[in-house]
N, C-alpha and C. Protein backbone atom coordinates (compact mmCIF):
# COMPACT_ATOMS: atom_id res chain seq x y z
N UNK A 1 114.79 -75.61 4.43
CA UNK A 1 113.71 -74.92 3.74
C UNK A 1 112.38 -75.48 4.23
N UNK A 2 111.64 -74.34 4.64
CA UNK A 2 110.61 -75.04 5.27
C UNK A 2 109.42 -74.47 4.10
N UNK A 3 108.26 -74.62 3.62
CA UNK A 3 107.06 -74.25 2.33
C UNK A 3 106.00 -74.94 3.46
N UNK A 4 104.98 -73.47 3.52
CA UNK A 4 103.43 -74.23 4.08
C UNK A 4 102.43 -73.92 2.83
N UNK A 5 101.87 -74.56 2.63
CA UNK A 5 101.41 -74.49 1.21
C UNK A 5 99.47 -74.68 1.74
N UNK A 6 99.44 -73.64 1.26
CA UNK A 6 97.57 -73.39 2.11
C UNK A 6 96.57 -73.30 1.11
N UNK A 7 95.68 -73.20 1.03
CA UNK A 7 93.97 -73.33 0.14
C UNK A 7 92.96 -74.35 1.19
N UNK A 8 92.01 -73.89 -0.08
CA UNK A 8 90.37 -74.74 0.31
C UNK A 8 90.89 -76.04 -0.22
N UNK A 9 89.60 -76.88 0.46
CA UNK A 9 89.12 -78.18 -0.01
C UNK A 9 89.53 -78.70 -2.08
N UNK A 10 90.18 -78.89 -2.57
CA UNK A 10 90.00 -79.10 -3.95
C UNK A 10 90.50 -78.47 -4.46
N UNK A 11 91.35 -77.36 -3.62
CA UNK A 11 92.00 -76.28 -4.72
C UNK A 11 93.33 -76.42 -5.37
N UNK A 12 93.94 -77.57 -5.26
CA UNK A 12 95.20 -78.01 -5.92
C UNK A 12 96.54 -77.94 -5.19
N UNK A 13 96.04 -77.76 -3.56
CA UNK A 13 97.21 -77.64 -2.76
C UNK A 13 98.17 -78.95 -2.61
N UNK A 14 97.84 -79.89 -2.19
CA UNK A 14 98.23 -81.19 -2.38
C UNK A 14 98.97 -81.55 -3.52
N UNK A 15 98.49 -81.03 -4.78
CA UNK A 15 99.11 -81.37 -6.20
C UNK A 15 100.78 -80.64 -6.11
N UNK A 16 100.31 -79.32 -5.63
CA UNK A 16 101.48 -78.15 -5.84
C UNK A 16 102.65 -78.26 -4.86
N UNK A 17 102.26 -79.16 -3.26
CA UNK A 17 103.12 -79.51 -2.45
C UNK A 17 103.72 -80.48 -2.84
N UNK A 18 102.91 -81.29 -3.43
CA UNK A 18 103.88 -82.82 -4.19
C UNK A 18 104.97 -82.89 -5.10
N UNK A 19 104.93 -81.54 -5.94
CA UNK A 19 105.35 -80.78 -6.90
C UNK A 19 106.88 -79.94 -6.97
N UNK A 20 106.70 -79.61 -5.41
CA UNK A 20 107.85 -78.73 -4.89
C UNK A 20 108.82 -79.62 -4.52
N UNK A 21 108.46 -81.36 -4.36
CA UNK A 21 109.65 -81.97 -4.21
C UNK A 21 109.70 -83.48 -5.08
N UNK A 22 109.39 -82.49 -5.98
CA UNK A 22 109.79 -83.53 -7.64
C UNK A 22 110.73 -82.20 -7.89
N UNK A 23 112.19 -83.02 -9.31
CA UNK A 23 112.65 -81.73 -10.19
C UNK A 23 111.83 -80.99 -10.56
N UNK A 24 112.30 -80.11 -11.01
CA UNK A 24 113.74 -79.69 -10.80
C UNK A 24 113.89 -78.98 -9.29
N UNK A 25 113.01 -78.81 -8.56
CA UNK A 25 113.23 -78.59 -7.03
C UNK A 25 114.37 -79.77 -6.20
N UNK A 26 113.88 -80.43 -6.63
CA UNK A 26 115.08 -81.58 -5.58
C UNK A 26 115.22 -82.65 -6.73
N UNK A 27 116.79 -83.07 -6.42
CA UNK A 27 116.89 -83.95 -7.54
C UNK A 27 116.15 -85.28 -7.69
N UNK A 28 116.34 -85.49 -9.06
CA UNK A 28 115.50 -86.92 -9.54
C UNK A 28 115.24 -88.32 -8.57
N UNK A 29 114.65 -88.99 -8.38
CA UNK A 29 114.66 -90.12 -7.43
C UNK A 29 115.09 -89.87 -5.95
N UNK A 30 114.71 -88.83 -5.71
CA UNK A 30 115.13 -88.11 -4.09
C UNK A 30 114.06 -88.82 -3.26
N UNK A 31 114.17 -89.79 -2.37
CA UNK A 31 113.40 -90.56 -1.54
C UNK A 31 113.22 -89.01 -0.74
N UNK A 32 111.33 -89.46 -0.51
CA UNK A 32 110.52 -88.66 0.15
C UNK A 32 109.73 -89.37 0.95
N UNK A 33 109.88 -88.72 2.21
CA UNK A 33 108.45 -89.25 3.31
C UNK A 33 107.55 -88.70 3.47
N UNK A 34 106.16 -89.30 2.72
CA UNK A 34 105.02 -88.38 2.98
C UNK A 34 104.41 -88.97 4.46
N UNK A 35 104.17 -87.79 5.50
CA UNK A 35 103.89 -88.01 6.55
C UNK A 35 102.14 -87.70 6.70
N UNK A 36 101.37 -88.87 6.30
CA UNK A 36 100.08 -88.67 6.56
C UNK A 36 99.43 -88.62 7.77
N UNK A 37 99.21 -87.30 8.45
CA UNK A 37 99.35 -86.90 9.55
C UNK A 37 97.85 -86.81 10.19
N UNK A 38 97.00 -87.64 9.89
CA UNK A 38 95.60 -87.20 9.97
C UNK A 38 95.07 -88.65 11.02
N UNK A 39 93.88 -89.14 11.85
CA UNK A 39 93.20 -89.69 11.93
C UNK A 39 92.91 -90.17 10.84
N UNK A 40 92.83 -92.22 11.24
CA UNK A 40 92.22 -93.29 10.24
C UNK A 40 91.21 -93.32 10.22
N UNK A 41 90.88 -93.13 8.79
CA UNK A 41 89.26 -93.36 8.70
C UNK A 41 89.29 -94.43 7.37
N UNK A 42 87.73 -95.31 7.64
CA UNK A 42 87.51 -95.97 7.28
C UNK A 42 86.38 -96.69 6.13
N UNK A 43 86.27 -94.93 5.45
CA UNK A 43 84.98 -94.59 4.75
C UNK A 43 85.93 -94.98 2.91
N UNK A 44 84.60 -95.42 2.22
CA UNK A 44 85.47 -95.49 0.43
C UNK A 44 85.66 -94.09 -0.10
N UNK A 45 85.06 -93.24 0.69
CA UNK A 45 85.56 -92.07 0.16
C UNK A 45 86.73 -91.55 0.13
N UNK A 46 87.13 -91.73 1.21
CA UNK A 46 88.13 -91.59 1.77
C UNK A 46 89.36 -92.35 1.30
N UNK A 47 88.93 -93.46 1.71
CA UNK A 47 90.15 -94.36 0.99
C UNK A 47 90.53 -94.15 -0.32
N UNK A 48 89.50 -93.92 -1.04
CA UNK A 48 89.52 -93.43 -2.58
C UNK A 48 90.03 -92.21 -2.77
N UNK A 49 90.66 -90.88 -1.69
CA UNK A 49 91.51 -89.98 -1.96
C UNK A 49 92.59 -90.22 -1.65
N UNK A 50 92.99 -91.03 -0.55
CA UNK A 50 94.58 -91.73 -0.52
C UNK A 50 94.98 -92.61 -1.49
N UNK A 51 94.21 -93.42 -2.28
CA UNK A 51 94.48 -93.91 -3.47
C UNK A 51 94.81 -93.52 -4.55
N UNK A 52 94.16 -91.84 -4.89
CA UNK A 52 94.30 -90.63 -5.66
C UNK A 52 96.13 -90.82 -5.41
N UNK A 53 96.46 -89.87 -4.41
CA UNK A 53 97.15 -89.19 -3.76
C UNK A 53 98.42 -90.41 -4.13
N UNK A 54 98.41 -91.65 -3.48
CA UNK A 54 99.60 -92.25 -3.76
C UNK A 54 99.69 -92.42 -4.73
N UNK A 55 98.99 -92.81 -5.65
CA UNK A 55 98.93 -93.26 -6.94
C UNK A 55 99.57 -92.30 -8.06
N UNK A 56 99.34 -90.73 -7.87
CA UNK A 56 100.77 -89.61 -8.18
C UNK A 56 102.11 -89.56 -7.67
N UNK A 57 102.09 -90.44 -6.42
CA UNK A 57 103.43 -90.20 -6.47
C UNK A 57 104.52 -91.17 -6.49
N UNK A 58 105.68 -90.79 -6.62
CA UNK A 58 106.90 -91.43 -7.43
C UNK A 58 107.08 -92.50 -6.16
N UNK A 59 107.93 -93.73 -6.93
CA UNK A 59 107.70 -94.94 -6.05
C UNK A 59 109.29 -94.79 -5.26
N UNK A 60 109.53 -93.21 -5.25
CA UNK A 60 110.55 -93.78 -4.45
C UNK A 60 110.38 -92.56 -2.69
N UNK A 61 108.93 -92.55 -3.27
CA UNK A 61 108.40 -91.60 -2.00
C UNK A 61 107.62 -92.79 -1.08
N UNK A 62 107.98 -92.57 0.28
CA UNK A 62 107.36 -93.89 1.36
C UNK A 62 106.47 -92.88 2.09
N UNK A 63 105.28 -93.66 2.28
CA UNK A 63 104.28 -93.10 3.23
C UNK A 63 104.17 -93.75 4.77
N UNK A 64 103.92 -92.81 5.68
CA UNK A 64 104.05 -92.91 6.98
C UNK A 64 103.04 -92.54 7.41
N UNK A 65 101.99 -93.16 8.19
CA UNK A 65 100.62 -92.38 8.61
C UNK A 65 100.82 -92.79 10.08
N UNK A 66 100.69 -91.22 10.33
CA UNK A 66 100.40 -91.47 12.23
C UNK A 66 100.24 -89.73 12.40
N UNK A 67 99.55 -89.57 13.87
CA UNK A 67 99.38 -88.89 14.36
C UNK A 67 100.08 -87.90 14.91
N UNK A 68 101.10 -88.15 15.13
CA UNK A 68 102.51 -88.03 15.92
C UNK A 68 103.32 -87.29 15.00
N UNK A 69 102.69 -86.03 13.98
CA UNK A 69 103.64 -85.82 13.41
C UNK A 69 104.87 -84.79 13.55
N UNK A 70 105.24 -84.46 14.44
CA UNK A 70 106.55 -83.84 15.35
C UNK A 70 106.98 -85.62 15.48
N UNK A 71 106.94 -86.14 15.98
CA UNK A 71 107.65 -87.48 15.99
C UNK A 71 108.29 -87.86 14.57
N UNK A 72 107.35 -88.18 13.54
CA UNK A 72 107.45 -88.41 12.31
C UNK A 72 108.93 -87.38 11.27
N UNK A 73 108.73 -85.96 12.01
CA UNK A 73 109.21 -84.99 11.03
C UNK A 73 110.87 -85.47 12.38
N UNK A 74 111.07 -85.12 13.45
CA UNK A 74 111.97 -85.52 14.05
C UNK A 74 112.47 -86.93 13.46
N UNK A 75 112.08 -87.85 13.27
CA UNK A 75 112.43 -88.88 12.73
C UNK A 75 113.05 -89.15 11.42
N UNK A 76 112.63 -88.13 10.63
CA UNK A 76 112.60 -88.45 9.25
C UNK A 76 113.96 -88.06 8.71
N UNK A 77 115.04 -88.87 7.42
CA UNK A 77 115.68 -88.54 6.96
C UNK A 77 116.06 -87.83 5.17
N UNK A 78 114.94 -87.91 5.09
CA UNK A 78 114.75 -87.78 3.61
C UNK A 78 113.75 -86.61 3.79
N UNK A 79 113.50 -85.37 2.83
CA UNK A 79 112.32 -84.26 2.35
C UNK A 79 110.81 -84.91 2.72
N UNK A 80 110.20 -84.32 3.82
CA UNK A 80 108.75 -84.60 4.40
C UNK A 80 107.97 -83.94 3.34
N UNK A 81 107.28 -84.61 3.25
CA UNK A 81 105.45 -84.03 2.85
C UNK A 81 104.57 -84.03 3.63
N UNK A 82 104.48 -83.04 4.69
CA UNK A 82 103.32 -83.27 5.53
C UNK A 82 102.38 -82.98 5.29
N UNK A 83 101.44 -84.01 5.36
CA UNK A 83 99.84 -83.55 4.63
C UNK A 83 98.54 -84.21 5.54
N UNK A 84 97.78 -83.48 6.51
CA UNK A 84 97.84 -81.95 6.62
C UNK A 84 97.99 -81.70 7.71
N UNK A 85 98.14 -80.36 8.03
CA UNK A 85 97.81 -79.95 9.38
C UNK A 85 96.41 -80.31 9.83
N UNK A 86 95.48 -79.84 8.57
CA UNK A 86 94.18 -79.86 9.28
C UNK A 86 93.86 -81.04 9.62
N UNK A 87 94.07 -81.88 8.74
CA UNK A 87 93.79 -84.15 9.62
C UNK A 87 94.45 -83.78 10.90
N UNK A 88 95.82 -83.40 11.63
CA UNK A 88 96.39 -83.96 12.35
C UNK A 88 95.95 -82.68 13.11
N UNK A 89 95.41 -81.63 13.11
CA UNK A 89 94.41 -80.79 14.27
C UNK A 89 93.64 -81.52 14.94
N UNK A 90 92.62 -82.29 13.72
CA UNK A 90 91.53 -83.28 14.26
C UNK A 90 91.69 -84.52 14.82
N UNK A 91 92.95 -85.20 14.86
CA UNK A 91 93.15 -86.27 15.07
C UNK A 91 93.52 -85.77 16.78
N UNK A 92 94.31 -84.60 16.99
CA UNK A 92 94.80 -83.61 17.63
C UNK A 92 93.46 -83.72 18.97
N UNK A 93 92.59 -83.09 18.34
CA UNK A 93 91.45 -82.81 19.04
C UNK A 93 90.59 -83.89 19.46
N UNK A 94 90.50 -84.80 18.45
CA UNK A 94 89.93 -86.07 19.33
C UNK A 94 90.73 -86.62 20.18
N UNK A 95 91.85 -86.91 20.45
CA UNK A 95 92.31 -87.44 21.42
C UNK A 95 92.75 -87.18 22.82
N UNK A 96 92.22 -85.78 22.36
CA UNK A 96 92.53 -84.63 23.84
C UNK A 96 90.94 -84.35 24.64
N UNK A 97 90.10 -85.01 23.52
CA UNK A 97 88.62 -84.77 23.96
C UNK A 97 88.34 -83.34 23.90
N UNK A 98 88.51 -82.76 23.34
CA UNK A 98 88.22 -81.32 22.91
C UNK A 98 86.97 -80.99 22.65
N UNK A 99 86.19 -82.05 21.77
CA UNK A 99 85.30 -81.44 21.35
C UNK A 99 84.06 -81.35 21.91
N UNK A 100 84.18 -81.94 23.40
CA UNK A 100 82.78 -81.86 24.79
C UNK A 100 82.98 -80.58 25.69
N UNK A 101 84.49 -81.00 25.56
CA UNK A 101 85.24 -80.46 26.93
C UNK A 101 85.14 -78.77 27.26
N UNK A 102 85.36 -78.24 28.25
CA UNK A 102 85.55 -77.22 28.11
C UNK A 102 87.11 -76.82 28.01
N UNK A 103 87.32 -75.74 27.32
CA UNK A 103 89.04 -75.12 27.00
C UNK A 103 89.89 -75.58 27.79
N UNK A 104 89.72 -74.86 28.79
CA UNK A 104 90.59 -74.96 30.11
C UNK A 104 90.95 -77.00 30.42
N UNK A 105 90.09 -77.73 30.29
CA UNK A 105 90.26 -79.41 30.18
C UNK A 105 91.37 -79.74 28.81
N UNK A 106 91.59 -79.23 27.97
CA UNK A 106 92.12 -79.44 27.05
C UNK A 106 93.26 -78.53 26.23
N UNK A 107 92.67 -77.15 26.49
CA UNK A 107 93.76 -76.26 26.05
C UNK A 107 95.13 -76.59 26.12
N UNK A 108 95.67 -76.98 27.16
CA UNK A 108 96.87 -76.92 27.82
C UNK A 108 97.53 -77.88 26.97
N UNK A 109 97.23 -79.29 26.72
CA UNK A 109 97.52 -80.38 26.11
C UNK A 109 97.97 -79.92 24.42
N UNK A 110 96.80 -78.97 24.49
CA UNK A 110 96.84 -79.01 22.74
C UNK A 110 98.28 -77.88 22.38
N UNK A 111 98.38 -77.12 23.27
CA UNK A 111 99.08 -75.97 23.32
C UNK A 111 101.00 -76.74 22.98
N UNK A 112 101.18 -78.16 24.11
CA UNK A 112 101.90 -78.28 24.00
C UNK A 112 102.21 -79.52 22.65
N UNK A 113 101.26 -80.05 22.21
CA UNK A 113 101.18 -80.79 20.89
C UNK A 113 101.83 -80.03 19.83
N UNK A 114 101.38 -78.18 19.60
CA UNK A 114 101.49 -77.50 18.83
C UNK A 114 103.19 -77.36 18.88
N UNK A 115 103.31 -77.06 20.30
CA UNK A 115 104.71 -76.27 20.47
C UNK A 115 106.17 -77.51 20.13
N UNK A 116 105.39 -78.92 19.80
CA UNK A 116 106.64 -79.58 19.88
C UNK A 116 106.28 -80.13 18.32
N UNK A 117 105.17 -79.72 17.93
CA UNK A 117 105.29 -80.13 15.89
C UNK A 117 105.72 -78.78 15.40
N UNK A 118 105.99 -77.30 16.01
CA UNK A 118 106.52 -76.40 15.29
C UNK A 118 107.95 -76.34 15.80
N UNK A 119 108.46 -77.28 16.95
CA UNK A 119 110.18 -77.97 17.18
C UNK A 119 110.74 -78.32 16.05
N UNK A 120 109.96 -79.16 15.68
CA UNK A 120 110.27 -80.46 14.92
C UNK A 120 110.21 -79.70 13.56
N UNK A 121 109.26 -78.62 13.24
CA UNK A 121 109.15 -78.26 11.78
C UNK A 121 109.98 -77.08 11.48
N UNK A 122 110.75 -76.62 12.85
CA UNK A 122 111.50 -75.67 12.59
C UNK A 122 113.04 -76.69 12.57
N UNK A 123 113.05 -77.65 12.64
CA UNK A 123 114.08 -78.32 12.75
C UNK A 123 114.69 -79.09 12.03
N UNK A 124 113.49 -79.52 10.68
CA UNK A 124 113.83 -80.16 10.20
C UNK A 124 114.36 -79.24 8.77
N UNK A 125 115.33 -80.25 7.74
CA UNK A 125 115.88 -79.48 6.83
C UNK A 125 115.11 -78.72 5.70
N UNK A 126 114.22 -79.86 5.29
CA UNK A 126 113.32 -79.81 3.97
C UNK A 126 111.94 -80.27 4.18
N UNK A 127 111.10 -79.74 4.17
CA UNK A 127 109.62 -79.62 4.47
C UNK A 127 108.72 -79.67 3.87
N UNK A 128 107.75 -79.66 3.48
CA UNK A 128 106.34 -78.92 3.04
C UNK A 128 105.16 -79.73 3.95
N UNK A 129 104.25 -78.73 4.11
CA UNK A 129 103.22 -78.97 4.54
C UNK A 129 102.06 -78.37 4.35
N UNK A 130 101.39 -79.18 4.37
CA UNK A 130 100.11 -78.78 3.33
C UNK A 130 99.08 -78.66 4.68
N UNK A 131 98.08 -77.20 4.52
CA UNK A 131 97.00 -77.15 5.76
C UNK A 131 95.69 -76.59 4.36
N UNK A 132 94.49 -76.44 5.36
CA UNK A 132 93.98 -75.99 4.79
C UNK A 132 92.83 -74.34 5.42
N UNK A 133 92.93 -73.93 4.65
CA UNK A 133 92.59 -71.93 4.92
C UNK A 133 90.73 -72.41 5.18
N UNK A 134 90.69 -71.87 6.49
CA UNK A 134 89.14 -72.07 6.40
C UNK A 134 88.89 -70.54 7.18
N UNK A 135 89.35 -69.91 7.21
CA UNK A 135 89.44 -68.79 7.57
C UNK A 135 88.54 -67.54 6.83
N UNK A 136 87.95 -68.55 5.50
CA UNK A 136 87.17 -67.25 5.10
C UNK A 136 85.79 -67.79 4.87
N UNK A 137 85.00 -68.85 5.56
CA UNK A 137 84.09 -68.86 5.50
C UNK A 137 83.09 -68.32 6.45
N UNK A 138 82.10 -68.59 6.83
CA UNK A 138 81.31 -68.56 7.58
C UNK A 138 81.44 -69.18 9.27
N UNK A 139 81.39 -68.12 10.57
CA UNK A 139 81.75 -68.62 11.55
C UNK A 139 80.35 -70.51 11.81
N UNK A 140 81.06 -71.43 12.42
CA UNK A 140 80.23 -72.42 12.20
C UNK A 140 78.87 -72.29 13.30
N UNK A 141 77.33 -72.57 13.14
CA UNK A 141 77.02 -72.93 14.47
C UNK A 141 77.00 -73.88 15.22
N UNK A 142 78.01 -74.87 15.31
CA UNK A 142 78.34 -75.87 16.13
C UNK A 142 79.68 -75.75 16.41
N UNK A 143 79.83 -75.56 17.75
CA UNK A 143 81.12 -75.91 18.65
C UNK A 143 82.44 -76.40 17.86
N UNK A 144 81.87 -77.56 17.69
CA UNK A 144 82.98 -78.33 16.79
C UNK A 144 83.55 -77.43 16.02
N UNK A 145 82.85 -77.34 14.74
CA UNK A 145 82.97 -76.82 13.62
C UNK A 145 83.98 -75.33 14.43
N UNK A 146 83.65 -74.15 15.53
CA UNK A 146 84.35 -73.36 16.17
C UNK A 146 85.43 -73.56 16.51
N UNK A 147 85.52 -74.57 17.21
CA UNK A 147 87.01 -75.17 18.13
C UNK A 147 87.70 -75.17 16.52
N UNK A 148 87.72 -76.04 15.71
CA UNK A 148 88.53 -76.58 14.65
C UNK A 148 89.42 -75.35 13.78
N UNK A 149 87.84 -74.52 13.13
CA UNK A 149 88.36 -73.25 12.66
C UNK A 149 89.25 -71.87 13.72
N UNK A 150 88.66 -71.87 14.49
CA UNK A 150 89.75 -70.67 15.32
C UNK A 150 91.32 -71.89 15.61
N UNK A 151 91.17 -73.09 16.22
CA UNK A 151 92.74 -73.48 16.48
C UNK A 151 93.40 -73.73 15.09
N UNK A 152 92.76 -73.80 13.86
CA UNK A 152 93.63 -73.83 12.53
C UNK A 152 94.24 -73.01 12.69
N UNK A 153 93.30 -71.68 12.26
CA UNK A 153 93.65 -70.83 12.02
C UNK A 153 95.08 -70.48 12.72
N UNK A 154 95.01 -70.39 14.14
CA UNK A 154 96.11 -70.13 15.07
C UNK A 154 97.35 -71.17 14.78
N UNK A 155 97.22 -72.32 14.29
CA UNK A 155 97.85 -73.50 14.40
C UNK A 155 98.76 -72.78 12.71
N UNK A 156 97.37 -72.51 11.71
CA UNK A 156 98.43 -72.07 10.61
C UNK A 156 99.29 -70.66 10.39
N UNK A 157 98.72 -69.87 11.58
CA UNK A 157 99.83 -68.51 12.22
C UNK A 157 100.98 -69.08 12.52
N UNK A 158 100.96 -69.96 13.09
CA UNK A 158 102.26 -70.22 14.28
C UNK A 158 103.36 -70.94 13.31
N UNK A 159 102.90 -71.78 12.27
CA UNK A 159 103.42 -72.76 11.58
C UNK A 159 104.09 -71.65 10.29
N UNK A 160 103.27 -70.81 9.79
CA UNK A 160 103.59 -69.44 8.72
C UNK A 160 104.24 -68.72 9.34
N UNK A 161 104.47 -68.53 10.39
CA UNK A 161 105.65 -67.50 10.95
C UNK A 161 106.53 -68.10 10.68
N UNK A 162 107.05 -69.26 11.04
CA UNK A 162 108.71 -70.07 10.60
C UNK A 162 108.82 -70.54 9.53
N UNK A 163 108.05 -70.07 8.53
CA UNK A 163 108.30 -70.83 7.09
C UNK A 163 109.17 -69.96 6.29
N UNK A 164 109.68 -71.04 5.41
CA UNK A 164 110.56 -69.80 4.14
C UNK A 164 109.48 -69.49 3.15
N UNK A 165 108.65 -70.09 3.25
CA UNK A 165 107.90 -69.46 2.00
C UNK A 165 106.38 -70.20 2.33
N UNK A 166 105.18 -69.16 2.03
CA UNK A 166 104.00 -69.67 2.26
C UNK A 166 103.25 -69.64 0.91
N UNK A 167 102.87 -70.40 0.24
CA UNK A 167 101.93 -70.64 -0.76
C UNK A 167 100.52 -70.79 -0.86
N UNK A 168 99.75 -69.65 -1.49
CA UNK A 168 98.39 -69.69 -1.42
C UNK A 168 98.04 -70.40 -2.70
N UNK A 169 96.93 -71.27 -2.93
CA UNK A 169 96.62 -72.43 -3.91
C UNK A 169 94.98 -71.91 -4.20
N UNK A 170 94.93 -71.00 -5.44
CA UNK A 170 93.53 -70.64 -5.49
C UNK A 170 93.17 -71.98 -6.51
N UNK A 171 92.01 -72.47 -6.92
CA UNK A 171 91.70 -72.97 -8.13
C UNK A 171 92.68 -73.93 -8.86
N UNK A 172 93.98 -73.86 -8.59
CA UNK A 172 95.15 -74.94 -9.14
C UNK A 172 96.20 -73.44 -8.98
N UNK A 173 95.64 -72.22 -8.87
CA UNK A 173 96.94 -71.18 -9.24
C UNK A 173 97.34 -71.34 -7.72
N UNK A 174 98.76 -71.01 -7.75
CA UNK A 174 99.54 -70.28 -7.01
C UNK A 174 100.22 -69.40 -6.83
N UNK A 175 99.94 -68.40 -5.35
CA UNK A 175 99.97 -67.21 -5.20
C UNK A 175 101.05 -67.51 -4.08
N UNK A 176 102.78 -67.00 -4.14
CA UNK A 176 103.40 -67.27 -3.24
C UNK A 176 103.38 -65.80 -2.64
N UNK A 177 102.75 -66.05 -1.02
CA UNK A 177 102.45 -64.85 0.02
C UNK A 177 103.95 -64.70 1.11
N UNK A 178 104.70 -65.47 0.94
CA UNK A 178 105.53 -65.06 1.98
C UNK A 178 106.58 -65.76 1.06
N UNK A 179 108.24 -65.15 1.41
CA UNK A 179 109.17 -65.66 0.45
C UNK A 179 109.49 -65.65 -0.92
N UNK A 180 110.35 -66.44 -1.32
CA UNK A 180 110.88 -66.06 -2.48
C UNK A 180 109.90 -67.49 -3.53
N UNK A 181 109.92 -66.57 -4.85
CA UNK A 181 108.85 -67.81 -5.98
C UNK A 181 109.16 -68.83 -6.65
């Protein structure tokens, strides 16, 4: 069973993916690997939402942070929480130098990053992964801000085609868009 579970910034996606693998979805004390899939950063803000974040969940869920998450989900034996696509786009993109470069310097790299974390996510048993929909704002005027939103976007096509079920997260509601509820 694979669940991509999508929204904005704050909209309760994170809560509702954490959710799908507590009961009565999977049984009680079911060791979980949350695969924090994003670039380290080193800001209190920051740190202060991974503190949020573990601090909900059950102590028999282990966290894994790396970049590598097709490695991570290949690896893993227990129900993933991957959270998010969008950290591990960016982590994605800085390390490919994307964000000077022109396409053609980097495309290729990123293309095959994609094609071996949707291996791994079509491969693995039990899933969720949490991205986030930026698809309805405003195109950005900086590059950056461009590169990020068009390869989500594409990154959360490719990843929603092989899912059993896609979950939209308005406000805390959820709107299941693909699959069964």
């Amino acid at each position: 069973m694979r669940v991509l579970v999508t929204g904005g910034v704050r909209s309760g996606k994170s809560r509702h993916a954490e959710a799908l693998l507590l009961p009565p979805h999977v049984p009680e004390g079911t060791p979980v690997t949350y695969l924090a899939a994003g670039p380290q950063r080193d800001d209190a803000d920051w740190a202060a939402r991974v503190a949020a974040h573990r601090q909900r969940r059950p102590a028999t869920w282990s966290t894994v942070e790396s970049t590598d998450a097709a490695s991570g989900l290949w690896e893993a034996e227990d129900p993933v929480l991957l959270d998010c696509l969008g950290t591990w786009l960016t982590a994605q993109l800085d390390e490919i130098g994307a964000w000077e470069a022109p396409e053609h310097h980097w495309g290729p790299a990123l293309e095959q990053r994609v094609d071996d974390l949707e291996a791994a996510w079509r491969a693995a048993p039990l899933v969720v992964a949490v991205t986030n929909e930026v698809g309805w704002g405003l195109v950005s005027e900086h590059r950056s801000g461009r590169i990020f939103a068009d390869r989500l976007g594409w990154l959360n096509q490719r990843i929603a085609a092989s899912a059993d079920r896609v979950d939209l997260v308005v406000s805390g509601q959820v709107l299941t868009i693909k699959g069964a509820g």
